[in-house]
N, C-alpha and C. Protein backbone atom coordinates (compact mmCIF):
# COMPACT_ATOMS: atom_id res chain seq x y z
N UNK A 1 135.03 115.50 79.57
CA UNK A 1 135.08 114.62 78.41
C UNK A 1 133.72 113.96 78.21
N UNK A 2 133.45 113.74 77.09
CA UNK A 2 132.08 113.33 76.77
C UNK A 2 132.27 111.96 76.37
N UNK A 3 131.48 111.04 76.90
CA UNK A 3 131.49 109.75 76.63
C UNK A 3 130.52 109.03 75.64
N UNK A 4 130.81 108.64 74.49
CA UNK A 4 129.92 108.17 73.30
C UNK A 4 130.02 106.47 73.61
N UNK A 5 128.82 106.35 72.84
CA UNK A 5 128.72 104.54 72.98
C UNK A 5 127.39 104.66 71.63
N UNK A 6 127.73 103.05 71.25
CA UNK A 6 126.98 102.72 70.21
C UNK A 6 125.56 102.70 70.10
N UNK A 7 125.01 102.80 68.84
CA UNK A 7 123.26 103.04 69.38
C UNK A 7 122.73 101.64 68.96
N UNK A 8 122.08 101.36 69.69
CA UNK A 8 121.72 100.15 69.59
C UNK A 8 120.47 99.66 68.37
N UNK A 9 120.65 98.23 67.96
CA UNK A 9 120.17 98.00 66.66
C UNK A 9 118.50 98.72 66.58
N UNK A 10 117.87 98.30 67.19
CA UNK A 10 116.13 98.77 67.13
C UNK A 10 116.61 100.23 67.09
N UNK A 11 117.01 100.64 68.03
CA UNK A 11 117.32 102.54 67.61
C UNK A 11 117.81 102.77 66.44
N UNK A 12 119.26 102.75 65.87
CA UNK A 12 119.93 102.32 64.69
C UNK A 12 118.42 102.42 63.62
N UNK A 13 118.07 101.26 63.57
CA UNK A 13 117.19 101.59 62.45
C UNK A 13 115.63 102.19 62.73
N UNK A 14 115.18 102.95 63.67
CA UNK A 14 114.06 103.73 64.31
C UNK A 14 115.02 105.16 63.49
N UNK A 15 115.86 105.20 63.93
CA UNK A 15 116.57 107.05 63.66
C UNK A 15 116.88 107.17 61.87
N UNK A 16 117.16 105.28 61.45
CA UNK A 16 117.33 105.65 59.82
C UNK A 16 115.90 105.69 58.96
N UNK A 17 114.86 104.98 59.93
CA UNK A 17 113.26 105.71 59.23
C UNK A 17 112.95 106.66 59.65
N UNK A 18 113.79 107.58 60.55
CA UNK A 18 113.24 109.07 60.51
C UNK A 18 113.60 109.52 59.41
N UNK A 19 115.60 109.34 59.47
CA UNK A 19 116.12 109.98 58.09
C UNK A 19 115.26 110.01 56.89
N UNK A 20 114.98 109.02 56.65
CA UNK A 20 114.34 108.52 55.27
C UNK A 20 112.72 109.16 55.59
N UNK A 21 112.07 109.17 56.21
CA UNK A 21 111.02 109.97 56.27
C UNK A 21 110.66 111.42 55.67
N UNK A 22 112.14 112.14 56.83
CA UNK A 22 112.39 113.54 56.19
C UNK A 22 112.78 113.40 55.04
N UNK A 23 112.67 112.90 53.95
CA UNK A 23 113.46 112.62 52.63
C UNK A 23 112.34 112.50 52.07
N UNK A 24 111.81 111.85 52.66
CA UNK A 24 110.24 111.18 51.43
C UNK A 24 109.08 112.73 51.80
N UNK A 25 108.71 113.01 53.07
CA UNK A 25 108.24 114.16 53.29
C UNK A 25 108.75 115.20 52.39
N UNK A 26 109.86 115.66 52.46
CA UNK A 26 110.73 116.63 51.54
C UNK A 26 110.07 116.41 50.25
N UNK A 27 110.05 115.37 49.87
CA UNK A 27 110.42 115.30 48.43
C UNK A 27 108.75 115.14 48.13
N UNK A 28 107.67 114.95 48.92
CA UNK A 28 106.67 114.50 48.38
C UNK A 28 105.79 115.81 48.74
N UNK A 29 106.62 116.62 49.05
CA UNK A 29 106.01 118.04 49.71
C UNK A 29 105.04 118.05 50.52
N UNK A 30 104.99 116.82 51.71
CA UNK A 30 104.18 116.77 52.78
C UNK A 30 104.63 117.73 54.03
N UNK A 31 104.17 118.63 54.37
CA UNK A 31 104.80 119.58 55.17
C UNK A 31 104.12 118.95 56.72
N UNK A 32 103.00 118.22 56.81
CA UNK A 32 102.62 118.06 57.67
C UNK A 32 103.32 116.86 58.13
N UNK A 33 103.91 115.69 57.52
CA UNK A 33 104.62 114.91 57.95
C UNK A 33 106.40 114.95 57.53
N UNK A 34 106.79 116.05 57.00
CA UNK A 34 108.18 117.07 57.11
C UNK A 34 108.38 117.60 58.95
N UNK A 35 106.99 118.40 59.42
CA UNK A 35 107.14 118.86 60.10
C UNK A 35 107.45 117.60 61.58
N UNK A 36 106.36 116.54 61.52
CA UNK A 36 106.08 115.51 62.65
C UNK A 36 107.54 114.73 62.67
N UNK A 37 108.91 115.34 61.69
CA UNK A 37 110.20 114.70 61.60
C UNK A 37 111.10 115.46 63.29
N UNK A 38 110.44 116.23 63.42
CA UNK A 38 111.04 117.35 63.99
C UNK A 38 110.36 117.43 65.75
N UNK A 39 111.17 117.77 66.85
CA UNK A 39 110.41 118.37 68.07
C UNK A 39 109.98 119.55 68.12
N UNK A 40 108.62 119.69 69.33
CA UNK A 40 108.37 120.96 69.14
C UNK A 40 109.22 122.29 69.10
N UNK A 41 110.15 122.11 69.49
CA UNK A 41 110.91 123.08 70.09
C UNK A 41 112.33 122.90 69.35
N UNK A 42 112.23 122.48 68.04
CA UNK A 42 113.62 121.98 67.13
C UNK A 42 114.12 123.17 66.74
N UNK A 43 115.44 123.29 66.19
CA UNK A 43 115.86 124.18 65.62
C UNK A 43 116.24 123.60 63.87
N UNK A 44 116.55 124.59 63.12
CA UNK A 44 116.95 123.72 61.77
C UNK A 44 117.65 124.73 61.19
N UNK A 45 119.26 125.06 60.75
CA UNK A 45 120.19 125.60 60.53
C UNK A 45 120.24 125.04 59.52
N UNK A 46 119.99 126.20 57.90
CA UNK A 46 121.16 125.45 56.61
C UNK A 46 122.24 127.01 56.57
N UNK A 47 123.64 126.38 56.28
CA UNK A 47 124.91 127.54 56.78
C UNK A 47 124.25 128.13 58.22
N UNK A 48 124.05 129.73 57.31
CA UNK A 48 124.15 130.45 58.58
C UNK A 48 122.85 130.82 58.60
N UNK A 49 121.76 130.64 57.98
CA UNK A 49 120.25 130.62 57.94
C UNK A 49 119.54 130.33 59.43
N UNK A 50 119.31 130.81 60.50
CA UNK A 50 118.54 129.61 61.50
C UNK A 50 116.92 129.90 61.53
N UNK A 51 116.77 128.91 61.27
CA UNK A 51 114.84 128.50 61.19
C UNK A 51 115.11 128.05 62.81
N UNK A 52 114.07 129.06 63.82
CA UNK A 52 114.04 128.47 65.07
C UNK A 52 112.57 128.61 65.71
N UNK A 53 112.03 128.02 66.31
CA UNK A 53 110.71 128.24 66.90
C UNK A 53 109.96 127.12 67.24
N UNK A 54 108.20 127.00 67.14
CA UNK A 54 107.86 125.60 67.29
C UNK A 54 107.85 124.82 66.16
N UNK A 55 107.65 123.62 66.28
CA UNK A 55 107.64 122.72 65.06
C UNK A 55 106.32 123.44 64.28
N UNK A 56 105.30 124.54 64.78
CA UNK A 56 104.47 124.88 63.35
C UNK A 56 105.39 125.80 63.24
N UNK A 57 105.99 127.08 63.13
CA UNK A 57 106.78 127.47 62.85
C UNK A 57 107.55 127.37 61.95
N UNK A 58 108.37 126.13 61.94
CA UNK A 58 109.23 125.42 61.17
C UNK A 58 108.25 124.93 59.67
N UNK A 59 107.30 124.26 60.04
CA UNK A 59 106.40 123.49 59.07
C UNK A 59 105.44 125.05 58.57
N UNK A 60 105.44 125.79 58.93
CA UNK A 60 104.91 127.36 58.17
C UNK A 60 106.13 127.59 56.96
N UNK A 61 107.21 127.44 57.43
CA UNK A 61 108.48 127.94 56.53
C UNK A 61 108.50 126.70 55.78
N UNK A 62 107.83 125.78 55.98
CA UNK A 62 108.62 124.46 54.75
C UNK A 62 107.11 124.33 53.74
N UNK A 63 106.15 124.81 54.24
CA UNK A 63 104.60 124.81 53.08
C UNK A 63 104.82 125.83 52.53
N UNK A 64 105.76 126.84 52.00
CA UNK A 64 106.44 127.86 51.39
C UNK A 64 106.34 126.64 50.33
N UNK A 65 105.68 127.07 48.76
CA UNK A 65 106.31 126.30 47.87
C UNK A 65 107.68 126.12 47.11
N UNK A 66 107.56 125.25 46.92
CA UNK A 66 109.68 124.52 46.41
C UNK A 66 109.71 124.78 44.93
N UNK A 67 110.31 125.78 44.29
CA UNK A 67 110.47 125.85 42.99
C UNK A 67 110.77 124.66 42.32
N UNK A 68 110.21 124.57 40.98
CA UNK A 68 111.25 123.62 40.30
C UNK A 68 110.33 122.25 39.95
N UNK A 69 111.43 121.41 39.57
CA UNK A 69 111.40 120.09 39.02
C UNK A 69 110.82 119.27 40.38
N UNK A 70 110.44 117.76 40.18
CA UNK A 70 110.70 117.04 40.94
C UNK A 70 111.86 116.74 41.91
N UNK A 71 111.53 116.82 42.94
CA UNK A 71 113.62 116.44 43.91
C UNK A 71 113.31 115.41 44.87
N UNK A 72 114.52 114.71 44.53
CA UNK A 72 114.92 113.48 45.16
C UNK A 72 115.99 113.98 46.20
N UNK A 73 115.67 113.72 47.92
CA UNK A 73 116.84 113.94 48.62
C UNK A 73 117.45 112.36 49.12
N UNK A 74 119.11 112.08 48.88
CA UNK A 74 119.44 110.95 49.09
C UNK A 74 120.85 111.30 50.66
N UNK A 75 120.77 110.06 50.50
CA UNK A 75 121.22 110.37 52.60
C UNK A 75 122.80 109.32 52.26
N UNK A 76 123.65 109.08 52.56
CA UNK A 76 124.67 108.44 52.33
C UNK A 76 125.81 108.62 53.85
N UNK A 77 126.55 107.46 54.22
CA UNK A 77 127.60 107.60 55.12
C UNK A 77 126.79 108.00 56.62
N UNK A 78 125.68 107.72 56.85
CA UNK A 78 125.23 107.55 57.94
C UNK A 78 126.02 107.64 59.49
N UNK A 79 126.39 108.13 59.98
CA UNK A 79 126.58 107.69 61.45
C UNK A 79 126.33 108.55 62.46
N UNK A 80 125.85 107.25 63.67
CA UNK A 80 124.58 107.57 64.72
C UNK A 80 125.95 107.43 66.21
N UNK A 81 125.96 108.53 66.70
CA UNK A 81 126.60 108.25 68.08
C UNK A 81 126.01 108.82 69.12
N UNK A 82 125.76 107.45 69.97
CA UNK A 82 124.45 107.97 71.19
C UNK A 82 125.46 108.85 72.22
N UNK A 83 124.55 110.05 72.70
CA UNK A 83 125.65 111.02 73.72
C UNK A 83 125.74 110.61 74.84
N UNK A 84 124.12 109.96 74.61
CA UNK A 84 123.68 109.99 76.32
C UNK A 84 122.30 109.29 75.98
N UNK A 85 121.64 108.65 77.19
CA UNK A 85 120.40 107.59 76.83
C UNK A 85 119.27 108.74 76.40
N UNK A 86 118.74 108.41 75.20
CA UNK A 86 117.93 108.82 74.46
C UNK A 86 118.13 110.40 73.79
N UNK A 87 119.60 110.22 73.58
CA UNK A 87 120.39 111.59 72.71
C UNK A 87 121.53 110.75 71.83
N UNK A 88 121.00 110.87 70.64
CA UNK A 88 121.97 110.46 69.42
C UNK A 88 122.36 111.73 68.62
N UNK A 89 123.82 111.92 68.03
CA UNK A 89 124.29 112.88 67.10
C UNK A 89 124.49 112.04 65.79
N UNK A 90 123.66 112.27 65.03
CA UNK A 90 123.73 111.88 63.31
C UNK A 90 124.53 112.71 62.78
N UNK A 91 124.91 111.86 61.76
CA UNK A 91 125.82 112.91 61.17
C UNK A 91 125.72 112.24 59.17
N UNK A 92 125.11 112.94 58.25
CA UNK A 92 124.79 111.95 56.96
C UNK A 92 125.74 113.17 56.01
N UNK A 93 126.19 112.13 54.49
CA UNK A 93 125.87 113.08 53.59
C UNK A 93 124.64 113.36 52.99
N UNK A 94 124.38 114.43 51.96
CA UNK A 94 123.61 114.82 51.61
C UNK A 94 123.29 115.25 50.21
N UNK A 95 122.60 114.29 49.06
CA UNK A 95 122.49 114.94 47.61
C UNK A 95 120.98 115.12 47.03
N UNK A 96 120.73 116.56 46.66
CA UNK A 96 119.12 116.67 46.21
C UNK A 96 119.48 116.94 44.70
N UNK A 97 118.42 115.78 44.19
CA UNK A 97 118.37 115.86 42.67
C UNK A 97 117.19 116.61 42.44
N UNK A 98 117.18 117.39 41.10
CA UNK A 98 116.46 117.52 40.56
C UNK A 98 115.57 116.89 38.89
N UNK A 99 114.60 116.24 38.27
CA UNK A 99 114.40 115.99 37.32
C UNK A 99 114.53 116.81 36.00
N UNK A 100 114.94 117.01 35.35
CA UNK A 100 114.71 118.49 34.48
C UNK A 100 114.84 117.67 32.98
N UNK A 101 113.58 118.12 32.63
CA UNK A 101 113.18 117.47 31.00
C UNK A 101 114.23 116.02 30.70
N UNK A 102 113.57 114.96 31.97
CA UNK A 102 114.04 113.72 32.40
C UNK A 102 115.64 113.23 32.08
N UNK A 103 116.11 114.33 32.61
CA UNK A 103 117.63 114.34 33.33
C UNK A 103 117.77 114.45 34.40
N UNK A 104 118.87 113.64 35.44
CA UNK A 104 118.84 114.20 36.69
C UNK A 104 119.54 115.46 36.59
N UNK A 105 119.78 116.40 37.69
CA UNK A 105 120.72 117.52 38.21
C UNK A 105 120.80 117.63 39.02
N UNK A 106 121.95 118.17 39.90
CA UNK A 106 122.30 118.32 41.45
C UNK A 106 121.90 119.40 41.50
N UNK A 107 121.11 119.52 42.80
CA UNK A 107 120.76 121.05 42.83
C UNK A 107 121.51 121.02 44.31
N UNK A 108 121.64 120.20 45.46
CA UNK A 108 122.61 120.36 46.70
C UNK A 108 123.38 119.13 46.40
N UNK A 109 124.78 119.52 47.22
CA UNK A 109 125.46 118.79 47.74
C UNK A 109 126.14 118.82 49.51
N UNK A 110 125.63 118.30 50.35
CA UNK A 110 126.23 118.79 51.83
C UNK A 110 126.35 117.87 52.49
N UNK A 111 125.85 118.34 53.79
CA UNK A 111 125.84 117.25 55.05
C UNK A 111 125.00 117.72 56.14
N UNK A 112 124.31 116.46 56.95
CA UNK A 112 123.32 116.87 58.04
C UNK A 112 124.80 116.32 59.16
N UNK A 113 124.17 117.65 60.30
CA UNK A 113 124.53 116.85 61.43
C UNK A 113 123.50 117.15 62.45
N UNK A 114 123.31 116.29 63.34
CA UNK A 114 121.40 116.46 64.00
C UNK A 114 122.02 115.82 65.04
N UNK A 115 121.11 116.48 66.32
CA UNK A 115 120.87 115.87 67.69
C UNK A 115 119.25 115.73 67.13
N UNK A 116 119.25 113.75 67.52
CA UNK A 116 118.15 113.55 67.39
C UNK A 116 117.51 112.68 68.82
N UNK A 117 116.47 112.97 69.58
CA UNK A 117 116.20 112.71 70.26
C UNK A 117 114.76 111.65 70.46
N UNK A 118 114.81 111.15 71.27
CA UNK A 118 113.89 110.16 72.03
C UNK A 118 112.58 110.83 72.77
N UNK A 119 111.52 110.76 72.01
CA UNK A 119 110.77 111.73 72.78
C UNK A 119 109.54 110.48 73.56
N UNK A 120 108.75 111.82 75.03
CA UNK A 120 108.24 110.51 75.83
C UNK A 120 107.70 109.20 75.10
N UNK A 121 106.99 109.73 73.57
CA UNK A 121 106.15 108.82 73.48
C UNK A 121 107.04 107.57 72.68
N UNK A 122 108.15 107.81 73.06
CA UNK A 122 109.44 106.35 72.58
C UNK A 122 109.71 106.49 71.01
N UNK A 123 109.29 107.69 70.37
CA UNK A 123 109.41 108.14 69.09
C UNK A 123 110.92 108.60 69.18
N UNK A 124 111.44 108.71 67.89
CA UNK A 124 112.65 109.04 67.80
C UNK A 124 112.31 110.53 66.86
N UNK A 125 112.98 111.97 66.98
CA UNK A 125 112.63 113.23 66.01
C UNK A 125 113.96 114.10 66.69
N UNK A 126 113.87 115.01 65.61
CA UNK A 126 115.30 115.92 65.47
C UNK A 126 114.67 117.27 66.01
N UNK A 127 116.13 117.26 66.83
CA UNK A 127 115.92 118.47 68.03
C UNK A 127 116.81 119.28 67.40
N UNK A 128 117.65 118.73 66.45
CA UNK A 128 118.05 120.24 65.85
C UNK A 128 118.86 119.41 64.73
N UNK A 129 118.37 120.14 63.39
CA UNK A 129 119.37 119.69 61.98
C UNK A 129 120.03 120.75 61.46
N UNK A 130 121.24 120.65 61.33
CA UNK A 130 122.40 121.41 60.69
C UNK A 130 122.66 120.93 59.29
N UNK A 131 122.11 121.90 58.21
CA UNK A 131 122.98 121.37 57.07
C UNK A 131 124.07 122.36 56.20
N UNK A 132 125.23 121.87 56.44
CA UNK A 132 126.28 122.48 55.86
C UNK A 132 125.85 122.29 54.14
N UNK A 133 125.58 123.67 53.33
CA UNK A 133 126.02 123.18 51.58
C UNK A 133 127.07 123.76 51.24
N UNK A 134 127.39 122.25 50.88
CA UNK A 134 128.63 123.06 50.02
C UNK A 134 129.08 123.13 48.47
N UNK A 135 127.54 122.93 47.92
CA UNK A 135 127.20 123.30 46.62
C UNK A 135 125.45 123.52 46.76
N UNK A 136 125.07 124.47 46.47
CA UNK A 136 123.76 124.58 45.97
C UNK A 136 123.34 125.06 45.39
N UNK A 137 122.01 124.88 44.23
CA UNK A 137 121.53 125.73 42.83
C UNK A 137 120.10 125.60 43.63
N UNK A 138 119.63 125.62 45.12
CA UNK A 138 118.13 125.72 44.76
C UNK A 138 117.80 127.00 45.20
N UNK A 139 116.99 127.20 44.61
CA UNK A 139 116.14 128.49 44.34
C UNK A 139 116.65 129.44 43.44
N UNK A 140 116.87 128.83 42.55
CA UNK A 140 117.46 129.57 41.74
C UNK A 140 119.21 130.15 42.11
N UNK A 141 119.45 130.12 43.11
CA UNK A 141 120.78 130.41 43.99
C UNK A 141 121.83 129.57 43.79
N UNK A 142 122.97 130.29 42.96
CA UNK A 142 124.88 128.97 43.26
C UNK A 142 124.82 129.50 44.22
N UNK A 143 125.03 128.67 45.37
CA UNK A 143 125.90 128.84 46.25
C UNK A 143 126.90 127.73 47.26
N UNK A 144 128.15 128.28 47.58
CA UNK A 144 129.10 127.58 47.86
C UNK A 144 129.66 127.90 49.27
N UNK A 145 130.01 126.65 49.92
CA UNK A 145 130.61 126.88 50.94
C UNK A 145 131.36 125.81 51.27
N UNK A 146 132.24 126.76 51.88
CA UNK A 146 133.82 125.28 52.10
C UNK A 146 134.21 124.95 53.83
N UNK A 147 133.42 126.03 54.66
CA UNK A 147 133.30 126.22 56.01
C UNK A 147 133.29 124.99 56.78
């Protein structure tokens, strides 16, 4: 049996300026500080997609340019359960807007779930993000999943 306990406040909000980091990175198409969200050795799963290797690796596949409009990624329903000292499982929803001739549009709708870890240098970064969609229009792509 695995024993969970609460994450404590300074962590708590250290792991919600990562969230929000990877969000502003994402969205501001900084791949170099997209990538510094992440450990060397992270994995990053959307469905059944797995991006695995080192964090350049990962940050090679995300300086791929992002079709499209401006996108806003927003984070909602937050929760952080520590596994073990300096191992938290996040778990957020997930909505990416797009601007389009100054309308919003949903281009995802999902959810992260992340082991995010404590690394030596007392930094907090994601050792592995899972995002389930279960609506998405980006890249030109509907796609749906109810999994």
């Amino acid at each position: 049996m695995t024993t969970t306990s609460a994450v404590g406040p300074a962590d708590h909000v250290a792991i919600l300026n990562l969230y929000a980091a990877y969000n502003w990175a994402a969205d501001d198409g900084d791949g170099d500080a997209w990538g510094a969200c992440f450990t060397e050795d992270a994995t990053f799963l959307i469905n059944d997609a797995l991006w695995r290797g080192s964090r350049a690796e990962l940050l090679e596949k995300r300086r791929r340019p992002v079709p499209g409009a401006p996108r806003q990624h927003w984070n909602s329903s937050v929760v952080l359960t520590q596994l073990e000292p300096g191992v938290v499982e996040g778990r957020a929803q997930l909505v990416a807007l797009d601007v389009i001739d100054g309308q919003p549009a949903i281009k995802m709708v999902g959810a992260y779930r992340d082991r995010v870890v404590r690394t030596p240098d007392g930094s907090w970064r994601f050792a592995q993000r899972h995002i389930t969609s279960y609506y998405s229009e980006i890249d030109g792509e509907l796609y749906r999943n109810r999994t």
